[in-house]
Protein backbone atom coordinates (compact mmCIF):
# COMPACT_ATOMS: atom_id res chain seq x y z
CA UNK A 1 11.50 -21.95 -16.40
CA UNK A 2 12.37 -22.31 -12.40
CA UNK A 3 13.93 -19.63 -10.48
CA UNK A 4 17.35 -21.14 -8.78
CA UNK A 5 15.97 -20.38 -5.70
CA UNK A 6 14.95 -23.26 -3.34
CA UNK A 7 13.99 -20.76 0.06
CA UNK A 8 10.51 -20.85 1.12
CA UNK A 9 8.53 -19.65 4.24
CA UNK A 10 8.85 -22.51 6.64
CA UNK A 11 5.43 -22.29 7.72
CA UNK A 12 1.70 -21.11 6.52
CA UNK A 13 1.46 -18.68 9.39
CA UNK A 14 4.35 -17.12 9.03
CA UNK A 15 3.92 -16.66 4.89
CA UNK A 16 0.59 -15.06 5.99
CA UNK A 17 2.25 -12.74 8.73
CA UNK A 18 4.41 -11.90 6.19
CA UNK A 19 1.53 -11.28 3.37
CA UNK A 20 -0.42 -9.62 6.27
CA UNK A 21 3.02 -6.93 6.81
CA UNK A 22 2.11 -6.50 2.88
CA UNK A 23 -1.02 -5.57 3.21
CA UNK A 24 -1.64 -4.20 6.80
CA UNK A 25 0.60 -0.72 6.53
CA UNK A 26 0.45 3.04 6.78
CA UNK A 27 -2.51 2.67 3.73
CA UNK A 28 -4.54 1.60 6.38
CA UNK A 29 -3.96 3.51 9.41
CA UNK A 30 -2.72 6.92 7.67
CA UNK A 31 -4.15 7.05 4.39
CA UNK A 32 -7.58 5.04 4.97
CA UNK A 33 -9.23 7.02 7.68
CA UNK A 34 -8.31 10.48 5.48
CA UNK A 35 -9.80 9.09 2.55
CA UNK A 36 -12.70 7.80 4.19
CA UNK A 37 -13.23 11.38 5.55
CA UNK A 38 -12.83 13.24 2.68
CA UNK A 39 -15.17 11.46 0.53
CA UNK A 40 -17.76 11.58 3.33
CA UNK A 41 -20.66 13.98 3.06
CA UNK A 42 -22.35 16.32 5.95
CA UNK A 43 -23.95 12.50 7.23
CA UNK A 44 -21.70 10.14 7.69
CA UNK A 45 -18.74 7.70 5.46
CA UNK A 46 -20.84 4.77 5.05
CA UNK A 47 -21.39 5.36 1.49
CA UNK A 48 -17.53 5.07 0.49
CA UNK A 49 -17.35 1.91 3.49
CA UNK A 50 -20.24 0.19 0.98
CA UNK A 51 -18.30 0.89 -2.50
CA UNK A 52 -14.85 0.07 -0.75
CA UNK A 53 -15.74 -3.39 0.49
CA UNK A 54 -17.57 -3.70 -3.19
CA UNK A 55 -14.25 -3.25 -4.46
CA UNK A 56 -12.08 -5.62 -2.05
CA UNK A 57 -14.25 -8.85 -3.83
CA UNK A 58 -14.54 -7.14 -7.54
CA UNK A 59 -10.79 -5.68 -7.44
CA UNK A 60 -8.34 -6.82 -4.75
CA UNK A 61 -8.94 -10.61 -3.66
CA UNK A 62 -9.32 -11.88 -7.28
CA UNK A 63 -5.73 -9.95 -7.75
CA UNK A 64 -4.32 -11.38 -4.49
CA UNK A 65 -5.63 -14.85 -5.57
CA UNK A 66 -3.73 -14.27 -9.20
CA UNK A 67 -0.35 -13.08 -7.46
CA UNK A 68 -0.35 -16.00 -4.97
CA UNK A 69 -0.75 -18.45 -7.84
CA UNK A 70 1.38 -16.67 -10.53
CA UNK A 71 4.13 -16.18 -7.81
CA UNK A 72 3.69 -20.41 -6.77
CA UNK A 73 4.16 -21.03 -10.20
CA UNK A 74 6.73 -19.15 -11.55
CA UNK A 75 9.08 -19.25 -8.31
CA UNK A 76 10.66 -15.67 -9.65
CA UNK A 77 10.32 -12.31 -8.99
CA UNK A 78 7.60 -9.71 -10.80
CA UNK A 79 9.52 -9.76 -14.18
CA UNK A 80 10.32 -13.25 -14.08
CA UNK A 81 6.91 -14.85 -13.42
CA UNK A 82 5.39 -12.61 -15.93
CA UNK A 83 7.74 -13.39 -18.72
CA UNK A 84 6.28 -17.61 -17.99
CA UNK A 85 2.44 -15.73 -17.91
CA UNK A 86 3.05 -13.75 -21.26
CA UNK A 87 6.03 -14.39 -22.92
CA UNK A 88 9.15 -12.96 -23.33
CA UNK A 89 7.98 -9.86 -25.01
CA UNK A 90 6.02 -9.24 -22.43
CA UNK A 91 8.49 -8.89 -19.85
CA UNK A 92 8.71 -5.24 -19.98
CA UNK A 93 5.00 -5.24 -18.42
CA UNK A 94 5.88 -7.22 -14.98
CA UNK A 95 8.74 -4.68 -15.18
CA UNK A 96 6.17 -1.54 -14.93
CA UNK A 97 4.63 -3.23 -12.13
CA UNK A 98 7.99 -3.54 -10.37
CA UNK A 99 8.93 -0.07 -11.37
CA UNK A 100 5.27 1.11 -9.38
CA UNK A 101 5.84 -0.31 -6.54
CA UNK A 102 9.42 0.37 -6.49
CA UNK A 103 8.52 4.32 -7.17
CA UNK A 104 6.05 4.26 -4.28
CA UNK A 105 8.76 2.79 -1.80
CA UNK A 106 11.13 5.75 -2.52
CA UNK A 107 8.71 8.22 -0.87
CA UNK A 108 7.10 5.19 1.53
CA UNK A 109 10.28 5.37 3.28
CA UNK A 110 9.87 9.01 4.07
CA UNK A 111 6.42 8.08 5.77
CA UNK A 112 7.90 5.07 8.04
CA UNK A 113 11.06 7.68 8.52
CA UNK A 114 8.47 10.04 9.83
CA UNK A 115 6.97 7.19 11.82
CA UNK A 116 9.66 6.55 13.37
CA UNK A 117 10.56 10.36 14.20
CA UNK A 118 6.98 10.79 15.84
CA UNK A 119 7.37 7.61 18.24
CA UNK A 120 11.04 9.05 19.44
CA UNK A 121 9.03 12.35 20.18
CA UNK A 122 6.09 10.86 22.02
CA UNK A 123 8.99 8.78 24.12
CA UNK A 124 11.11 11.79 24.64
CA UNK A 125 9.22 14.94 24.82
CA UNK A 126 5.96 16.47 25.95
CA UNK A 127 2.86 16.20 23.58
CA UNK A 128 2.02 19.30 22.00
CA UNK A 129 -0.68 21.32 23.79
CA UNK A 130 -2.50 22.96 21.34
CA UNK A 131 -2.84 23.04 17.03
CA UNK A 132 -0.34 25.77 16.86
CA UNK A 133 2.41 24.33 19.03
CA UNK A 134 1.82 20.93 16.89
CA UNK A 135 2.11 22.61 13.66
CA UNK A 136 5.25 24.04 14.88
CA UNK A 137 6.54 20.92 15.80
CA UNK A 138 5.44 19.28 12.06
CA UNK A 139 7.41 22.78 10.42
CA UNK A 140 10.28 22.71 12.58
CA UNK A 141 10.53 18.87 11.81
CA UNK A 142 10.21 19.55 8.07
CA UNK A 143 12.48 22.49 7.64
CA UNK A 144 15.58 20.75 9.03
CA UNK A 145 17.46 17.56 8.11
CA UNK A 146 15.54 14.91 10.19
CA UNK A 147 13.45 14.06 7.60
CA UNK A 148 16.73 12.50 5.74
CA UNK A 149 17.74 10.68 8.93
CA UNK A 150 14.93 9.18 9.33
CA UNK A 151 14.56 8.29 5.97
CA UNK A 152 17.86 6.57 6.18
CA UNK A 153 16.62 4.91 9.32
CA UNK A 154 13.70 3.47 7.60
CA UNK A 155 15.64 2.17 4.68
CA UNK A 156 18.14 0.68 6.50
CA UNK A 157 16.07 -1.37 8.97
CA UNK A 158 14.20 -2.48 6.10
CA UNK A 159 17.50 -3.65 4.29
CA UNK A 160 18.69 -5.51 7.43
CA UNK A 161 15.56 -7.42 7.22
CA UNK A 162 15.79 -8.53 3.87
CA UNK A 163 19.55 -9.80 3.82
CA UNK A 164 19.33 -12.71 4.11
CA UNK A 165 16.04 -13.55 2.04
CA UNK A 166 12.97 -15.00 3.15
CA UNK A 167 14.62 -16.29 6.27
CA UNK A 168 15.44 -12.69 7.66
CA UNK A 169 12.15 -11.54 6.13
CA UNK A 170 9.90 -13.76 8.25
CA UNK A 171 11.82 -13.81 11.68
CA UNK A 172 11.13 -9.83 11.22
CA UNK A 173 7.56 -10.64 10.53
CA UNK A 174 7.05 -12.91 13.57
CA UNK A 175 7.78 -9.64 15.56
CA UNK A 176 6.10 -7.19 13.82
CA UNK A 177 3.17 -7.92 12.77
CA UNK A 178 1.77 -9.87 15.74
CA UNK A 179 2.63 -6.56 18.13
CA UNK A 180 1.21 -4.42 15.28
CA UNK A 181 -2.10 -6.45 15.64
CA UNK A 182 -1.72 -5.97 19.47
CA UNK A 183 -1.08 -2.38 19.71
CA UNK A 184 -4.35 -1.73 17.52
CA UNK A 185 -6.47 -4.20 19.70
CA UNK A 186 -5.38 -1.87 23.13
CA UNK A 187 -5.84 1.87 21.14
CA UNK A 188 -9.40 -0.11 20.03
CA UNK A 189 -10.02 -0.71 23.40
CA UNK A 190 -8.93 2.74 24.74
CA UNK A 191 -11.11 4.41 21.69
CA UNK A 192 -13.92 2.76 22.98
CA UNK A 193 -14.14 4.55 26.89
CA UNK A 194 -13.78 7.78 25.37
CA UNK A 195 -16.76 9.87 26.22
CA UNK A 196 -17.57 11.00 22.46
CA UNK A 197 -16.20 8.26 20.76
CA UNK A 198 -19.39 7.02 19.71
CA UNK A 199 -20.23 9.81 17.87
CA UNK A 200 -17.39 9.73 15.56
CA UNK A 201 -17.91 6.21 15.29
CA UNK A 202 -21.59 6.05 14.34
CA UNK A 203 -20.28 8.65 11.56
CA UNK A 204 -18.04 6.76 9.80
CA UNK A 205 -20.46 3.90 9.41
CA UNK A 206 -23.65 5.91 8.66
CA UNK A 207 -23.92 6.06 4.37
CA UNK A 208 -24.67 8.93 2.98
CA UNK A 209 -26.71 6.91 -0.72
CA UNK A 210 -26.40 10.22 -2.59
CA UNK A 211 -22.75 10.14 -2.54
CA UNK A 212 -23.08 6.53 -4.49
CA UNK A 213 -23.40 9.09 -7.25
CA UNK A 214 -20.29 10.62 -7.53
CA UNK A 215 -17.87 9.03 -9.64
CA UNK A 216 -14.92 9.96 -7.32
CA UNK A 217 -16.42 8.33 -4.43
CA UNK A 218 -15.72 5.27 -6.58
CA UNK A 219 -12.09 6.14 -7.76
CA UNK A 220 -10.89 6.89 -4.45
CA UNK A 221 -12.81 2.81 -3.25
CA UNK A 222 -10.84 1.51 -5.66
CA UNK A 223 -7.90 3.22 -5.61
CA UNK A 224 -7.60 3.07 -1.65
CA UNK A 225 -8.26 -0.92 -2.31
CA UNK A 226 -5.20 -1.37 -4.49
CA UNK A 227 -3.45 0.53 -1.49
CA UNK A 228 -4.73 -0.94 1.38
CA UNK A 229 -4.85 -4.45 0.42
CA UNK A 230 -1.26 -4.60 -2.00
CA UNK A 231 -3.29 -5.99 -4.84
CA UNK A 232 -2.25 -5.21 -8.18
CA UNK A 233 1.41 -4.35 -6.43
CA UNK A 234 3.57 -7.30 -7.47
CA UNK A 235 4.50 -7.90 -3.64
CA UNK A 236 2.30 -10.77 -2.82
CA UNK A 237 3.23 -12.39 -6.14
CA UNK A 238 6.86 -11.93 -5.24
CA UNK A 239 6.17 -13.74 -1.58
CA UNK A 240 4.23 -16.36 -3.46
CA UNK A 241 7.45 -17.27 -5.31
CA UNK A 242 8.90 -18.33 -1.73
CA UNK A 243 5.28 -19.87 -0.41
CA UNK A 244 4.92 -24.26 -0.26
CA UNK A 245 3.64 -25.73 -2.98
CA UNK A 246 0.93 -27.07 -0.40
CA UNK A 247 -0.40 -24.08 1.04
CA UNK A 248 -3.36 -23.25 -1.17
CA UNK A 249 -3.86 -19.87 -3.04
CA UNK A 250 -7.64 -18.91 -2.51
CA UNK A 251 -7.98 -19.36 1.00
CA UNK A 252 -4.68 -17.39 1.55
CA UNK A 253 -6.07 -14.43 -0.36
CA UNK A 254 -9.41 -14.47 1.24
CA UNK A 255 -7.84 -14.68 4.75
CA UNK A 256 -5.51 -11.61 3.38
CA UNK A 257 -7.90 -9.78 1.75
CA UNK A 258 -10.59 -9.60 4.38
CA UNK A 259 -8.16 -9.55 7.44
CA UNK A 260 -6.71 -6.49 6.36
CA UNK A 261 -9.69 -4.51 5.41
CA UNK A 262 -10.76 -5.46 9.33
CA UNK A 263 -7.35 -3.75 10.20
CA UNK A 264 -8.66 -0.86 7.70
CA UNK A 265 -11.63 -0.59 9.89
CA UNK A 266 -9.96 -0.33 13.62
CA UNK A 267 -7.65 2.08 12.14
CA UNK A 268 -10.97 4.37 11.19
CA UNK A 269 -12.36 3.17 14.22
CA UNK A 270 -9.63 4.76 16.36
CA UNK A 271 -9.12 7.71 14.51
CA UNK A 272 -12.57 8.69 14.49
CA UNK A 273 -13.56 8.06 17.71
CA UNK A 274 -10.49 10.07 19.27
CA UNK A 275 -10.95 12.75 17.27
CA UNK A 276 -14.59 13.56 17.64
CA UNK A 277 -13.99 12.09 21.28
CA UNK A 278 -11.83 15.34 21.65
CA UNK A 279 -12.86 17.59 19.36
CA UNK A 280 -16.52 17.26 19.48
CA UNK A 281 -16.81 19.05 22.90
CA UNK A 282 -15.73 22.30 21.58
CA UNK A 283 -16.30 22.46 17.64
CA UNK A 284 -19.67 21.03 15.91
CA UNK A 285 -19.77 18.06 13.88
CA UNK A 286 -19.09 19.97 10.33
CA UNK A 287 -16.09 21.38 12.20
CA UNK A 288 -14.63 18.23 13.05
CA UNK A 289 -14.75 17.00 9.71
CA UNK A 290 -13.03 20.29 8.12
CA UNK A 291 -10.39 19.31 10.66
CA UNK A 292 -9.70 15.68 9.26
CA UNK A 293 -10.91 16.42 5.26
CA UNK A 294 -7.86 19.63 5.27
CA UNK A 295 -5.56 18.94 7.77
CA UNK A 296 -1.84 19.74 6.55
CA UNK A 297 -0.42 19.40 3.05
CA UNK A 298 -0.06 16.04 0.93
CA UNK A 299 -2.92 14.73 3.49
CA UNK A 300 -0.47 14.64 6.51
CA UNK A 301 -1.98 17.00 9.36
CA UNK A 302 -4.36 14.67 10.83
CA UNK A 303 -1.59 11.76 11.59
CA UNK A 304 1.57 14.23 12.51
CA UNK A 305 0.00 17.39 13.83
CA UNK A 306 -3.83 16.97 15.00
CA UNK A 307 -3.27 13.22 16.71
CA UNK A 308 -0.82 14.17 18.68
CA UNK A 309 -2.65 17.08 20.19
CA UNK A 310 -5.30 14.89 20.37
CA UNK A 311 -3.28 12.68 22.26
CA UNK A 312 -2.40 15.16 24.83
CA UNK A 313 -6.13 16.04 25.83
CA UNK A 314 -7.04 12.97 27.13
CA UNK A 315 -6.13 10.30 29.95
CA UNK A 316 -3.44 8.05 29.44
CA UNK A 317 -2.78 10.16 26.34
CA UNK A 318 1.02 10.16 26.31
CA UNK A 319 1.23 6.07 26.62
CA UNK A 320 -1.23 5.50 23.74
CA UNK A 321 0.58 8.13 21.53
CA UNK A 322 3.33 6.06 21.89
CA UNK A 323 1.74 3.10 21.04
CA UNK A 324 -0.35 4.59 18.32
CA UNK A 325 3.17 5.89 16.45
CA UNK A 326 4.90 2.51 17.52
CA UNK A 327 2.31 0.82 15.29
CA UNK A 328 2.36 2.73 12.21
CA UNK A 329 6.23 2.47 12.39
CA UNK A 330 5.58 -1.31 12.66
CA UNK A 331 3.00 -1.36 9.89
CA UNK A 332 5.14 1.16 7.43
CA UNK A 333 8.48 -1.07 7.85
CA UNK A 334 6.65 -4.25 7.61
CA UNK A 335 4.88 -3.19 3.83
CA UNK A 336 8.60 -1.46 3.20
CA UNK A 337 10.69 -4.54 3.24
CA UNK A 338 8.39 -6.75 0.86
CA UNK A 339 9.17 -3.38 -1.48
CA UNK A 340 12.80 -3.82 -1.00
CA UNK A 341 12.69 -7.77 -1.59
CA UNK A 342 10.75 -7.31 -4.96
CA UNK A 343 13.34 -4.84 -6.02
CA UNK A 344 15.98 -7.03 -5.13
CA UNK A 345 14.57 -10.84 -6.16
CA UNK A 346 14.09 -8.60 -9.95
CA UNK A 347 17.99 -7.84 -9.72
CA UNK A 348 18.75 -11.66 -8.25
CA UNK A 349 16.83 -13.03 -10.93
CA UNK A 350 19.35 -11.34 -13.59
CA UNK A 351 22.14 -13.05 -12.03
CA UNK A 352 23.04 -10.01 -9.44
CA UNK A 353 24.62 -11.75 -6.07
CA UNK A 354 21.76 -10.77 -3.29
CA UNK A 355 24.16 -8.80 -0.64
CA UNK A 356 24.59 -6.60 -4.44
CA UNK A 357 21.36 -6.10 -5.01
CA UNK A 358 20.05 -5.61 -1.97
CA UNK A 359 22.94 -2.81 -1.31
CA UNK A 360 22.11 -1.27 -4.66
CA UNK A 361 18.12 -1.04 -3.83
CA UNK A 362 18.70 0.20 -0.51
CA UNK A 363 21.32 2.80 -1.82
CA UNK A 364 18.84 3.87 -4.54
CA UNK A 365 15.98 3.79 -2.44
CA UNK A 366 17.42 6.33 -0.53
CA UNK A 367 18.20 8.61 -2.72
CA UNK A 368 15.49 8.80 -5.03
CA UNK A 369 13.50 9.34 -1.62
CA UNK A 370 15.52 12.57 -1.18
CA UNK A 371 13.17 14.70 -3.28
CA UNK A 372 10.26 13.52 -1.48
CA UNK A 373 11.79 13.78 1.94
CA UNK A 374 12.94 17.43 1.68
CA UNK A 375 9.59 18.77 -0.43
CA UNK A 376 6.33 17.68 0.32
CA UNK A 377 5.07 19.23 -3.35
CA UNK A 378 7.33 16.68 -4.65
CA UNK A 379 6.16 13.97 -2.00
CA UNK A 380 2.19 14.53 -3.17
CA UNK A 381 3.01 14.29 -6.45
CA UNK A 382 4.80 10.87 -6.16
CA UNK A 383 1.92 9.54 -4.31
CA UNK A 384 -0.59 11.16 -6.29
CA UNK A 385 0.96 9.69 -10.18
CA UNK A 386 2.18 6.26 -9.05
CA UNK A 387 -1.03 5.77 -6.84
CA UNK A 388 -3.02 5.90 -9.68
CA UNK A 389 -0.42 3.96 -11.87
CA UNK A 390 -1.49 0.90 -9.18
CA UNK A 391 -4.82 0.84 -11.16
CA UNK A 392 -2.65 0.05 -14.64
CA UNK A 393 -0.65 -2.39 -12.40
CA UNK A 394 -3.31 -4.73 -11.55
CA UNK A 395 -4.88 -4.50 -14.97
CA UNK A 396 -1.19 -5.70 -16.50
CA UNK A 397 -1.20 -9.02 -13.42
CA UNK A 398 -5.11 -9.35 -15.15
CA UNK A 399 -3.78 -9.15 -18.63
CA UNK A 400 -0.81 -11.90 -17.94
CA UNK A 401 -3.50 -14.54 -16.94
CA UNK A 402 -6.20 -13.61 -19.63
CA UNK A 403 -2.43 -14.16 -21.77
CA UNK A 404 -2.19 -17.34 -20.50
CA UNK A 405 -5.76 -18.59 -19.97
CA UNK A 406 -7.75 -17.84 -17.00
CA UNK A 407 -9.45 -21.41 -17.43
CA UNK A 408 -6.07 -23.36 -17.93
CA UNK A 409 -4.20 -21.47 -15.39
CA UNK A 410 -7.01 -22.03 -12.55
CA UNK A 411 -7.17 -26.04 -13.40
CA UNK A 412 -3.04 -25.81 -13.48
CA UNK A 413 -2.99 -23.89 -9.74
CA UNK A 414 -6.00 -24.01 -7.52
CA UNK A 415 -8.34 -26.45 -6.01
CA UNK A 416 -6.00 -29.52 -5.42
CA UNK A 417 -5.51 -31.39 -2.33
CA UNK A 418 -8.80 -30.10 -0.81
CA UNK A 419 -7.73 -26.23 -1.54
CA UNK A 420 -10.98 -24.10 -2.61
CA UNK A 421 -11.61 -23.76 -6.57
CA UNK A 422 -12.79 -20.49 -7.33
CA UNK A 423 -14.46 -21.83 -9.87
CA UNK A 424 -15.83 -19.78 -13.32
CA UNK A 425 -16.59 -16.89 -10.95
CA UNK A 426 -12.82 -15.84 -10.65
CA UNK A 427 -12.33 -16.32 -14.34
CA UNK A 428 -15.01 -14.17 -15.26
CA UNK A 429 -13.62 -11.34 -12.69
CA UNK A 430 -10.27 -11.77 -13.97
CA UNK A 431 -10.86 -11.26 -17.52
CA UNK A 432 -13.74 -9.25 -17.69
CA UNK A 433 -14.21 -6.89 -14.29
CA UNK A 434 -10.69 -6.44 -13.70
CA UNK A 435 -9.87 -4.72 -17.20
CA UNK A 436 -13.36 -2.91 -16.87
CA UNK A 437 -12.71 -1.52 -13.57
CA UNK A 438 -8.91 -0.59 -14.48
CA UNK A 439 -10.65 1.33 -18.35
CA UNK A 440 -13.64 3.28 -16.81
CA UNK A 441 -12.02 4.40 -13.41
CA UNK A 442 -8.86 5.31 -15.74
CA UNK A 443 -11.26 7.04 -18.08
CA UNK A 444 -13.18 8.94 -15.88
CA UNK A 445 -10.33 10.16 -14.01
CA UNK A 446 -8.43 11.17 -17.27
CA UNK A 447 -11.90 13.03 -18.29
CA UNK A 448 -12.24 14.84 -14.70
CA UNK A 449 -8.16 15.52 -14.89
CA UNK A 450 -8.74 17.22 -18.36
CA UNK A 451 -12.23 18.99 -17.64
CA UNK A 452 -12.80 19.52 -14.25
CA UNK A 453 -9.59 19.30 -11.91
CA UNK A 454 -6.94 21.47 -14.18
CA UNK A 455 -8.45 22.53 -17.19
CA UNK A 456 -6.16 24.85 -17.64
CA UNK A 457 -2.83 22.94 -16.07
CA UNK A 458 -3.62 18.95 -17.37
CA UNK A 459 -0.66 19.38 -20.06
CA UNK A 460 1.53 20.92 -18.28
CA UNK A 461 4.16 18.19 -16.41
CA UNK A 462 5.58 20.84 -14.50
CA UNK A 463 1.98 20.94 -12.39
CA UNK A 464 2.30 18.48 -9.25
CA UNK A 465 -1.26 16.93 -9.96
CA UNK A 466 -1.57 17.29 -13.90
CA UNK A 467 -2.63 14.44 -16.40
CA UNK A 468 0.65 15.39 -18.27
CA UNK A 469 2.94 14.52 -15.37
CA UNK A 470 1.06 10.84 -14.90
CA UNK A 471 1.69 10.77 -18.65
CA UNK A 472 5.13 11.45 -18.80
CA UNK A 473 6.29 9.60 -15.49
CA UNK A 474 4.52 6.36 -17.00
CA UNK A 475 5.71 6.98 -20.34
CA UNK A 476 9.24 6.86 -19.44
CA UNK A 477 9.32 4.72 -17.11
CA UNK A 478 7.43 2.32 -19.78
CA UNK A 479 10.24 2.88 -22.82
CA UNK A 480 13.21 2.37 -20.58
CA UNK A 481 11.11 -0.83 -19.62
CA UNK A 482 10.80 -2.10 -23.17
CA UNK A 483 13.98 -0.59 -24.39
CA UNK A 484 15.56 -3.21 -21.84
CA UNK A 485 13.27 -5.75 -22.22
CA UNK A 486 15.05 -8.12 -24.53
CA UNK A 487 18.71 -7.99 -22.88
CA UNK A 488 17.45 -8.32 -19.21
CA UNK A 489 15.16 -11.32 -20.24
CA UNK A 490 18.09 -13.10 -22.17
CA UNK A 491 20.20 -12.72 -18.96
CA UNK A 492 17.11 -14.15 -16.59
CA UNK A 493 16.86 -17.16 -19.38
CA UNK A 494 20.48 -17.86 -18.92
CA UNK A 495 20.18 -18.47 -15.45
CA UNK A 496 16.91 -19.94 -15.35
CA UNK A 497 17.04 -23.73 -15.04
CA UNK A 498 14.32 -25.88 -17.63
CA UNK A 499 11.08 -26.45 -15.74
């Protein structure tokens, strides 16, 4: 089975721009450096660094080297490609993964909306100058209707780039993601002459081995891996549908894998340094880090209200704020549209006509990001169930090539023409660490959920950050899936050409 469509990136570099505006998004420059601090102890984050970069070999590049070659092979969309992995039975699986990114993009558009919002501000108005006149700013923002603008904005720039298919999709790319890159190289640069700086720095690489310990130290590695890398999400497969049969799988997914946990790294390197570059001279070290572990709800404060105070304090503040909110715009839209394209290629491949589809996802996109826009209970609890449903995404890519035949469908795929062979290594990961990971992280955090975190809330879906709402979020989601399964994979079939 073939998917109709001939398009393909015209180039390697501009497939692995594109894979790179995957990867390389707000995971890394909003949520990384929060995580990193609040899993830190009174020491340093080098103990979460250590179990992170564990994870990007055991977890994410063995993923990204799966969806590259699944995506190659199958030349369809999530569903599509899985249904040739596993069967057509099966189909209801790629569908979950679809249907977990897809959730994730209805409240990622509120974050690039908000992106957007906070560049305007730093190009329009003064920088706040103090923590209570930016935490007015973040409530005044939040209590009126910007938040939906923006959120409009952000889905339709992101719909406008995917029009026209891969084409659109890369010119975007060839803009983006290059003066993403730049942008972080000069607020690098600036990080670095900040008296103070250091300090913050030296913290986030010093570990802390105790913390090794702690089981959620290890959750939130992972976890922040599937994020920060797009492994597990279906979006790489669904650009590897559209990549030359030529361009090799394993060296794309190292190059993608390690370049954007470097990104990951500049982004803490920045963040750090300014904030114990301004901080640090009037609050102690255990202060500092109260400010980044607590700041604002659903994890927000230390992007949208402290940095831009931060900003303020020091020289040349007002043009790096600018910068520093023109990137994470960049970085949010350029992970958003590869969202929007899977959605869409999953409605193409049932025989939907792509300006449809693509006005159907953006349509829905925006309103089922209307809760999360106007609540930020509602927001947190979106990120919090379908962040952890990216753990039971990447086990379901493992399970479709342990399906198929790790052995048979590395021979079939990689090492031709020069490309690296993974060799038995991969196969082993695949089948054995993968699903391991994906059962004792899921385990323990079902256990702590249960025991430790709500013992008293877990069953009750009502509660924002119960087991019960992952439950029954997943469960549905999951019996619509299969309830559909049969009818949307006889219409794919239809269309789909013999192989």
């Amino acid at each position: 089975m073939a998917s109709s469509s001939n398009a393909r990136f015209s180039t390697r570099w501009t497939l692995i721009l594109s894979v790179l505006g995957i990867a390389v998004g707000t995971g890394n420059i909003w949520r990384f450096p929060r995580i990193a601090a609040t899993t830190s102890g009174e020491t340093g984050a080098g103990a979460f660094l250590v179990a992170w970069v564990m994870f990007l070999f055991l977890w994410s590049i063995p993923l990204i080297i799966a969806e590259y070659a699944i995506g190659r092979k199958g030349r369809m969309g999530v569903v599509g490609s899985y249904v040739q992995m596993a069967g057509e039975k099966r189909g209801w699986m790629g569908g979950f993964i679809g249907v977990v990114t897809t959730a994730i993009m209805f409240y990622y558009a509120v974050v690039a909306g908000w992106c957007l919002f906070y560049f305007w501000e730093a190009l329009s108005s003064p920088l706040p100058l103090s923590n209570e006149a930016a935490q007015a700013g973040w409530d005044a923002f939040q209590s009126g209707g910007t938040p939906l603008i923006v959120h409009a904005l952000a889905m339709g720039a992101g719909t406008l780039a995917v029009w026209k298919g891969i084409s659109s999709i890369e010119r975007v790319n060839r803009v983006l993601v290059p003066a993403l890159l730049g942008i972080l190289v000069v607020a690098l640069i600036r990080t670095f002459t900040l008296p103070g700086a250091w300090e913050g720095i030296a913290f986030l690489f010093t570990p802390e081995w105790a913390l090794l310990a702690d089981p959620r130290l290890w959750l939130e590695a992972l976890t922040q891996n599937a994020w920060d890398t797009g492994a597990g999400w279906g979006l790489i497969l669904t650009y590897g549908a559209y990549m030359q049969s030529r361009h090799g799988v394993v060296s794309n997914a190292l190059i993608t894998g390690i370049g954007n946990n470097i990104v990951s790294l500049m982004a803490a390197v920045i963040i750090f340094g300014t904030v114990f570059a301004v901080l640090g001279t009037d609050m102690s070290q255990g202060q500092v880090l109260d400010v980044m572990q607590t700041s604002g709800p659903a994890g927000t404060g230390l992007t949208f209200i402290w940095m831009p105070q931060l900003f303020e304090e020091m020289a040349f503040g007002r043009p790096l704020a600018m910068l520093f909110f023109l990137g994470l715009a960049f970085a949010a839209l350029s992970s958003l549209i590869s969202m929007i394209e899977l959605a869409t290629r999953s409605f193409v491949d049932a025989g939907v006509r792509r300006s449809t589809a693509v006005g159907w996802v953006a349509g829905l996109g925006f309103l089922l990001g209307i809760p999360s826009a106007v609540n930020l209970n509602i927001f947190a609890n979106q990120d919090f169930v379908w962040g952890v449903g990216l753990l039971i995404s990447g086990a379901l890519v493992a399970l479709a090539v342990i399906i198929y035949g790790p052995r048979a469908f590395r021979t079939e795929t990689m090492g031709h023409g020069g490309e690296i062979n993974p060799g038995t290594t991969w196969d082993t990961l695949i089948t054995y660490f993968i699903p391991l990971q994906a059962v004792i992280v899921l385990g323990w955090w079902i256990y702590q959920s249960v025991f430790v975190f709500a013992p008293d809330t877990w069953f009750n879906p009502l509660d924002p950050f119960s087991l019960m709402t992952c439950l029954l979020q997943w469960g549905l989601a999951g019996i619509v899936l299969w309830a559909l399964n049969d009818r949307y994979v006889s219409r794919m079939m239809e269309r789909a050409p013999s192989s």
